[in-house]
Protein backbone atom coordinates (compact mmCIF):
# COMPACT_ATOMS: atom_id res chain seq x y z
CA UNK A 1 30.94 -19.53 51.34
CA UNK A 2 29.40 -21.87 53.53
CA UNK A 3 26.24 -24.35 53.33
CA UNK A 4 24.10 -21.90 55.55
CA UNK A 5 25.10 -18.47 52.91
CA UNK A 6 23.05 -21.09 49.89
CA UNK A 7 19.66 -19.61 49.46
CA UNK A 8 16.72 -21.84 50.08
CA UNK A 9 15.67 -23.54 46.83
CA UNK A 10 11.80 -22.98 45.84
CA UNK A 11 11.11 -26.76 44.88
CA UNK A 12 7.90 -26.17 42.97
CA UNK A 13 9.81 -22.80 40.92
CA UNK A 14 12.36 -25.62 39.79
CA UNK A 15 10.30 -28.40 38.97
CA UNK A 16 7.74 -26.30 36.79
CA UNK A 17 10.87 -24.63 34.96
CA UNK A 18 11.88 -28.07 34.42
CA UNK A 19 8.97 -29.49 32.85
CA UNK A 20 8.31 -26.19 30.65
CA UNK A 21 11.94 -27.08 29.35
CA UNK A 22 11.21 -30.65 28.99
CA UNK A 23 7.49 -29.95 27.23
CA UNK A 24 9.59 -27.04 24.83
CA UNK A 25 12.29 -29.91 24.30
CA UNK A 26 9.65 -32.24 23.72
CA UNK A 27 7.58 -29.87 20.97
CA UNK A 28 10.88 -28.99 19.53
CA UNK A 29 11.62 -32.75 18.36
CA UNK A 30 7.94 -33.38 17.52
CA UNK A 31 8.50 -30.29 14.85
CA UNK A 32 11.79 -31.40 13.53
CA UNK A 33 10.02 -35.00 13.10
CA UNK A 34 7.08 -33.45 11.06
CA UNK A 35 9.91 -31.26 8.98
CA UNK A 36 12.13 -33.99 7.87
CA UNK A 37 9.53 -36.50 6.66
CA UNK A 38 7.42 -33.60 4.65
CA UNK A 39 10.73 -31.96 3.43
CA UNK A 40 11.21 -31.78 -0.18
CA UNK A 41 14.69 -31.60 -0.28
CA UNK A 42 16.64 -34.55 0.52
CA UNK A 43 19.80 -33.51 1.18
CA UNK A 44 20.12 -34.47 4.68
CA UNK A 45 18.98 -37.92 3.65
CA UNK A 46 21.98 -37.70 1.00
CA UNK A 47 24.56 -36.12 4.24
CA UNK A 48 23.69 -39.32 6.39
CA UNK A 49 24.26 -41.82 3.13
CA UNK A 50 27.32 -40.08 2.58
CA UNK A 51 28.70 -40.08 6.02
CA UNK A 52 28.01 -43.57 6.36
CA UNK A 53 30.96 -45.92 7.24
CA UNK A 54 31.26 -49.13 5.21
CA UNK A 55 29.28 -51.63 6.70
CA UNK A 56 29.42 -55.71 6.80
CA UNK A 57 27.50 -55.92 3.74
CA UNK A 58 29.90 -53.62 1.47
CA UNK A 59 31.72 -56.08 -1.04
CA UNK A 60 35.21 -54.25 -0.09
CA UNK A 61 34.88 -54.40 3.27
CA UNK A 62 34.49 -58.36 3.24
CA UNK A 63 37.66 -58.81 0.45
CA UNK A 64 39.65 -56.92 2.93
CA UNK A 65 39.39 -59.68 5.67
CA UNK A 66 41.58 -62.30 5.40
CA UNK A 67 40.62 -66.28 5.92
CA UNK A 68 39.67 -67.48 9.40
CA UNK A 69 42.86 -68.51 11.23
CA UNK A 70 42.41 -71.96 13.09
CA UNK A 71 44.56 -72.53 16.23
CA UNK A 72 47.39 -75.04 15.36
């Protein structure tokens, strides 16, 4: 298949289907905004706490590390 067997490309066809994806994309995350901060359940709050690695400011995490080692 060769360059010239391609069919031409109608430009304004793909551009509109791309901003009716991008405006559906767009209204899609705008809902799921709207849903999570007037949902009544917080379990997805509790998933993200839970999945959370330890961080700097876990007690653990800072007893683990050793003392500074200075250059001799």
């Amino acid at each position: 298949m060769s360059l010239t067997d391609v069919p031409p490309i109608d430009l304004d066809a793909a551009i509109l289907k791309d901003v009716i994806i991008e405006a559906e994309v767009v209204e899609e995350l705008r809902r799921s905004r709207l849903t999570s901060h007037h949902s009544p359940d917080p379990l997805q709050i509790t998933h993200r706490i839970e999945s959370r690695v330890p961080s700097a400011c876990n007690g653990e995490f800072f007893n683990s590390i050793g003392p500074k080692r200075t250059k001799s």
